[in-house]
Protein backbone atom coordinates (compact mmCIF):
# COMPACT_ATOMS: atom_id res chain seq x y z
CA UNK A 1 0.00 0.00 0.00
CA UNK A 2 2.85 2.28 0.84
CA UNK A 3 4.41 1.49 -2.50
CA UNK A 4 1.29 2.28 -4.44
CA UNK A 5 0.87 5.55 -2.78
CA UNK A 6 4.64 6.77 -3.31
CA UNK A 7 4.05 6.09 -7.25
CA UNK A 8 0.90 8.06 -7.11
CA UNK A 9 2.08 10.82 -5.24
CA UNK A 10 5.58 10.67 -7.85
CA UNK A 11 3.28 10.72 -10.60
CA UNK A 12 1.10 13.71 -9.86
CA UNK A 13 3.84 15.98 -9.59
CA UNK A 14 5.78 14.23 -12.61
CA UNK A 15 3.09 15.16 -14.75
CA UNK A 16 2.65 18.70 -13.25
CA UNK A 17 6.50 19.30 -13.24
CA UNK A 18 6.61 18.12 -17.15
CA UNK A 19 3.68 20.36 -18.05
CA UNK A 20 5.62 23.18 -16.50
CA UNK A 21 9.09 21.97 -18.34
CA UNK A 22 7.53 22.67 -21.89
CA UNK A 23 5.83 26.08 -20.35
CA UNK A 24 9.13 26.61 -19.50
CA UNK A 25 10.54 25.04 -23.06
CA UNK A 26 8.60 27.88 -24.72
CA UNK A 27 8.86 30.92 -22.56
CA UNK A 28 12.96 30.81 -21.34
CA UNK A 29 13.96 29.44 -25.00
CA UNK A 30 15.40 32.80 -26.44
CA UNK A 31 17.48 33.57 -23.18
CA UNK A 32 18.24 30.24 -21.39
CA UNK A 33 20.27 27.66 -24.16
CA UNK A 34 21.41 25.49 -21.47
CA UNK A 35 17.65 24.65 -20.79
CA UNK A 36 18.63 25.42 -16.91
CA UNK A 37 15.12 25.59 -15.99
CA UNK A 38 13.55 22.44 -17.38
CA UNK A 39 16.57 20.74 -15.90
CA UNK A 40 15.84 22.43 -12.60
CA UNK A 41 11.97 21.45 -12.78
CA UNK A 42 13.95 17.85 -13.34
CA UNK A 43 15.68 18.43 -10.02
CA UNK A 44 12.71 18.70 -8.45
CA UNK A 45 10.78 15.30 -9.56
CA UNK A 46 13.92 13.64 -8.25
CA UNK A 47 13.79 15.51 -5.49
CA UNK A 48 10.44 14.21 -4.52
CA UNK A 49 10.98 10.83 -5.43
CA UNK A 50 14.11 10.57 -3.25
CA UNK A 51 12.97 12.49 -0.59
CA UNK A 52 9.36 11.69 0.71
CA UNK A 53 11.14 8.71 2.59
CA UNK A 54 13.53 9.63 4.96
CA UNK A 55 15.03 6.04 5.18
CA UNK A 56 16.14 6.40 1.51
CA UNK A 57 19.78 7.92 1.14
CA UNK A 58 21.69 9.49 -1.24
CA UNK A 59 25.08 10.33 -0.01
CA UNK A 60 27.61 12.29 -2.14
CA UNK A 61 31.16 12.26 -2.44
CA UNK A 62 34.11 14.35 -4.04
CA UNK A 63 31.34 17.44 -4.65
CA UNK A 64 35.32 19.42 -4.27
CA UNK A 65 36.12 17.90 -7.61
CA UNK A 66 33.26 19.93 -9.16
CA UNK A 67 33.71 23.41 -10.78
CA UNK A 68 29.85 24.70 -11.40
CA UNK A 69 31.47 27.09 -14.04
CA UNK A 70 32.90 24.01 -16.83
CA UNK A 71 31.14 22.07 -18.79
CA UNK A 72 31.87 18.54 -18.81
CA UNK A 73 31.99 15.27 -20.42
CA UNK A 74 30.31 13.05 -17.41
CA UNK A 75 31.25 9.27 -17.75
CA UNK A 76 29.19 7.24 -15.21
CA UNK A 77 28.79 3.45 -14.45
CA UNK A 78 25.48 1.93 -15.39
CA UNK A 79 23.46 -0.03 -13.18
CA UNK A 80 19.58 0.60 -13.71
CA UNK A 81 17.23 3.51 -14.90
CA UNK A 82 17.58 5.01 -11.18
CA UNK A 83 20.89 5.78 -12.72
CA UNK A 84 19.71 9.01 -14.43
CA UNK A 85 17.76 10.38 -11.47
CA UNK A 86 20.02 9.56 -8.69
CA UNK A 87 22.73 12.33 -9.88
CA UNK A 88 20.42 15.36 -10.26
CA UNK A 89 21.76 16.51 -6.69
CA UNK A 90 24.73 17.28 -8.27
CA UNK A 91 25.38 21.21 -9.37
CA UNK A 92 25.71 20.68 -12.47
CA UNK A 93 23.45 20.97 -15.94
CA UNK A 94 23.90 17.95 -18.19
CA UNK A 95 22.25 16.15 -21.29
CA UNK A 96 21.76 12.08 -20.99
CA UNK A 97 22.94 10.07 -23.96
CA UNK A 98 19.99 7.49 -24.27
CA UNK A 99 18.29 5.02 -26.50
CA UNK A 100 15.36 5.59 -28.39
CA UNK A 101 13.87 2.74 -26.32
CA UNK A 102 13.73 4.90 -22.95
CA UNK A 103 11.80 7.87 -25.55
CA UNK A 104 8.87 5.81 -25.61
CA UNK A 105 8.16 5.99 -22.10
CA UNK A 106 5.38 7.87 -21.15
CA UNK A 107 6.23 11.44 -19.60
CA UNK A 108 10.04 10.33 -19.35
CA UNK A 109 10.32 10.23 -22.76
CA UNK A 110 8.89 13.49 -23.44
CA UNK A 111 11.41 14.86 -20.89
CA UNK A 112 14.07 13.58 -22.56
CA UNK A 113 12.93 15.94 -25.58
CA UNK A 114 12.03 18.98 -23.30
CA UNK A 115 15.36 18.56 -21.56
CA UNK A 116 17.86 18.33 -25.18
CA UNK A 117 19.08 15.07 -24.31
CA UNK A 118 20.91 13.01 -27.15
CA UNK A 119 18.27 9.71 -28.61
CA UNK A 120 20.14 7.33 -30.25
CA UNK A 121 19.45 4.32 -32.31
CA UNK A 122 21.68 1.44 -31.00
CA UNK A 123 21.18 -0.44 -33.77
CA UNK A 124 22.92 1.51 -36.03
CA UNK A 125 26.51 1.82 -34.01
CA UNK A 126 28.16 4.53 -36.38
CA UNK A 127 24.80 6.36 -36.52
CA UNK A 128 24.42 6.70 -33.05
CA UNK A 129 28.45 7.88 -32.66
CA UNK A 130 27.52 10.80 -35.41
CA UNK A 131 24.94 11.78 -33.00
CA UNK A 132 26.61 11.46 -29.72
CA UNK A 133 29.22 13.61 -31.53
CA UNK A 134 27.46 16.34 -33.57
CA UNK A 135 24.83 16.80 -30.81
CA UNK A 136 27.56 16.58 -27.63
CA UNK A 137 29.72 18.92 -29.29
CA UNK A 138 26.78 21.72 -29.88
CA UNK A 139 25.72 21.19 -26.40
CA UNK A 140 29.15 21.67 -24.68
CA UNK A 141 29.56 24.70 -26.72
CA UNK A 142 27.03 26.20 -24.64
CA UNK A 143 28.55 25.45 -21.09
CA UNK A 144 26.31 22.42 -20.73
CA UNK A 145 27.45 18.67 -19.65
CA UNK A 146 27.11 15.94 -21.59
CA UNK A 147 26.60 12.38 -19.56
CA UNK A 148 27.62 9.41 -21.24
CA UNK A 149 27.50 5.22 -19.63
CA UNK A 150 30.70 4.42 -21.73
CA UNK A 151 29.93 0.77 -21.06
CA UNK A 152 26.98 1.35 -23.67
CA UNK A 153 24.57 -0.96 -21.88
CA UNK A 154 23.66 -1.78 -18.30
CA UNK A 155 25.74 -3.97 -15.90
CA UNK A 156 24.12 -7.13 -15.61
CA UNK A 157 26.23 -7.86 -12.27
CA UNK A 158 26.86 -4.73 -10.89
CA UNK A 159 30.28 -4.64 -12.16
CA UNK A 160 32.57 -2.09 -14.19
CA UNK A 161 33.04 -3.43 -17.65
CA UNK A 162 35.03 -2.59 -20.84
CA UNK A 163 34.54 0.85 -21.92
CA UNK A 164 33.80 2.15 -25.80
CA UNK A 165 35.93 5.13 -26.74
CA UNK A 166 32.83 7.83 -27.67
CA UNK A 167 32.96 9.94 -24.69
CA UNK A 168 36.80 10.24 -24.01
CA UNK A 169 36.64 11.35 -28.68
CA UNK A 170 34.19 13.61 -27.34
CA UNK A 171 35.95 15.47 -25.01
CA UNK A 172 38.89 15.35 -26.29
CA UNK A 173 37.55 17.19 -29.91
CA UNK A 174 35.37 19.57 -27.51
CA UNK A 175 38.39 20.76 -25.50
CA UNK A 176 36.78 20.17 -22.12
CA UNK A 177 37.65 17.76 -19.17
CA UNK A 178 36.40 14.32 -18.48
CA UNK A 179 34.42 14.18 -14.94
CA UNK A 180 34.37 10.44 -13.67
CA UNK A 181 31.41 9.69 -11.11
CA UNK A 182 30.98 6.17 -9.20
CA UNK A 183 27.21 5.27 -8.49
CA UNK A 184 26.83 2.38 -6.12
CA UNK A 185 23.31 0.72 -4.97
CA UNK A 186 20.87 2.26 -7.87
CA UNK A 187 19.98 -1.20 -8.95
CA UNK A 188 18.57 -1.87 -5.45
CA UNK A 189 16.30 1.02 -5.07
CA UNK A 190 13.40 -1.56 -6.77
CA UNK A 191 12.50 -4.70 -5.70
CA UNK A 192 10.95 -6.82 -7.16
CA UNK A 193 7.11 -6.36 -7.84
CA UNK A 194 8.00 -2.93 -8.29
CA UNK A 195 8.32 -2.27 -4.36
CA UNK A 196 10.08 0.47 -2.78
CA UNK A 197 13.46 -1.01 -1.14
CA UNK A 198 12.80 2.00 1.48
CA UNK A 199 16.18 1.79 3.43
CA UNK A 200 18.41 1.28 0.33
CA UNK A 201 21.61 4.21 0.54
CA UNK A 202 22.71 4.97 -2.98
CA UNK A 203 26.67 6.56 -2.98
CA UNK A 204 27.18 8.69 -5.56
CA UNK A 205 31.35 9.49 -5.93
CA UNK A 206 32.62 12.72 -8.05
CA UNK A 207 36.65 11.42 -9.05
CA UNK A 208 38.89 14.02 -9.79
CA UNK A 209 38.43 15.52 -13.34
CA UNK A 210 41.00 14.67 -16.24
CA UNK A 211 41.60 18.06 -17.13
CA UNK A 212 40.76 19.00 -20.70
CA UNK A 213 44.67 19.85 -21.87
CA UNK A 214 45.58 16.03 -20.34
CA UNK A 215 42.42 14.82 -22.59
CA UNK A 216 44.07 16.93 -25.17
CA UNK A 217 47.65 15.53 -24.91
CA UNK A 218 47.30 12.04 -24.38
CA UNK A 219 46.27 8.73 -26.30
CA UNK A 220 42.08 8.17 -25.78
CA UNK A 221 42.79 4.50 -25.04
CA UNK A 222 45.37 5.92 -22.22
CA UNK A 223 43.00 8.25 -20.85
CA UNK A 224 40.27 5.79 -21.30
CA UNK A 225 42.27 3.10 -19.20
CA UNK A 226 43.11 4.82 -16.52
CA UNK A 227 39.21 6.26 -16.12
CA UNK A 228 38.05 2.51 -16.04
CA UNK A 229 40.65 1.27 -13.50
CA UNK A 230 39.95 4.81 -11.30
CA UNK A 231 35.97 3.57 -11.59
CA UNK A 232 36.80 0.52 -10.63
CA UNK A 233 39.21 1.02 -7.81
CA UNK A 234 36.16 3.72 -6.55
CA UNK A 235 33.98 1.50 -6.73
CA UNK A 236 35.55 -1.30 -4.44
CA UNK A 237 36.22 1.56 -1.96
CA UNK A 238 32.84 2.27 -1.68
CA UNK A 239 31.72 -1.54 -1.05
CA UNK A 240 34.25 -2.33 1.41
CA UNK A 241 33.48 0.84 3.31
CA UNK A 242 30.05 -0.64 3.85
């Protein structure tokens, strides 16, 4: 009963929140190309749906290693949808890269339009890399951040695997720094049957940026490595800490 009542009340102010976004879509357009407000309105949904218990955590680390001011390529691990709406505490304004597949959702989908966040096809590879890239790079431009799973898929045990080599081109042909983030127990916020896991703690870990001249300077697949192994090590840290 609790469960059913924490969708409802999520869903009442989803659907008021996204009715605002596209007010908002309309009205801030000619003076707000970051779309900082619909993001903010997006902010606030998550708000809601991680605050009405207070049993369910969200505990941030490394907020140091974030400068407001940059815009950043944002490479997270990917666990579960919960993903996308655990890291809206952080300061920063970012588009999701995300299949077409998550579009189709009712009121999420439409989001994802209202917000500027980059649809791809995964079923055409190079395709979706000419979007990521003409897209990313237009978005950047404009001081916002651009959030990428460079494992291209979810983790189907919870683990860090190989990473493809689209975010780390993006940065690196955008000029701007690489901003690593760790996200621990997202795929336990659900239970099955859809129930609430009510006292589940989700860690959310900021690593220190690779500056954009490093990006610049050095091999992708370098830079790329040592990202992955940083995740990973994070990652373990944050598990054994528990």
């Amino acid at each position: 009963m609790l469960t059913i009542l924490f969708y409802l009340v999520v869903l009442v102010v989803a659907i008021l929140l996204y009715v605002a976004s596209f007010i908002a879509l309309v009205v801030c357009y000619p003076f707000d190309k970051k779309r900082v407000v619909v993001h903010t309105l997006s902010k606030w949904i998550t708000d809601v749906f991680f605050g009405i218990s207070p049993t369910m955590k969200r505990e941030v680390i490394g907020l140091e290693n974030i400068d407001p001011g940059k815009a950043y390529v944002m490479v997270l691990n990917h666990n579960s949808m919960v993903d996308i709406m655990s890291i809206y505490n952080l300061p920063l304004v970012f588009k999701w890269v995300s299949k077409r597949e998550v579009y189709r959702i009712p009121i999420v989908g439409r989001l994802l339009y209202a917000h500027g966040d980059i649809v791809i096809n995964r079923a055409s590879a190079k395709e979706a890399m000419q979007l990521v890239h003409t897209k990313g790079l237009e978005w950047l431009s404009k001081g916002a951040c651009v959030s990428i799973f460079p494992e291209g898929t979810r983790s189907k045990d919870g683990e860090i695997h190989n990473f493809k080599a689209g975010a780390f081109i993006l940065a690196k042909d955008a000029g701007v720094p690489i901003l690593p983030i760790v996200l621990d127990g997202t795929n336990r916020v659900v239970r099955k049957g859809w129930l609430m896991n009510w006292r589940n703690k989700i860690t959310i870990r900021v690593l220190p940026p690779i500056s954009a001249e490093e990006v610049k300077e050095r091999d992708i697949k370098d830079v790329m490595g040592q990202v992955h192994d940083d995740m990973v090590s994070a990652l373990a840290e944050i598990r054994a800490a528990k």
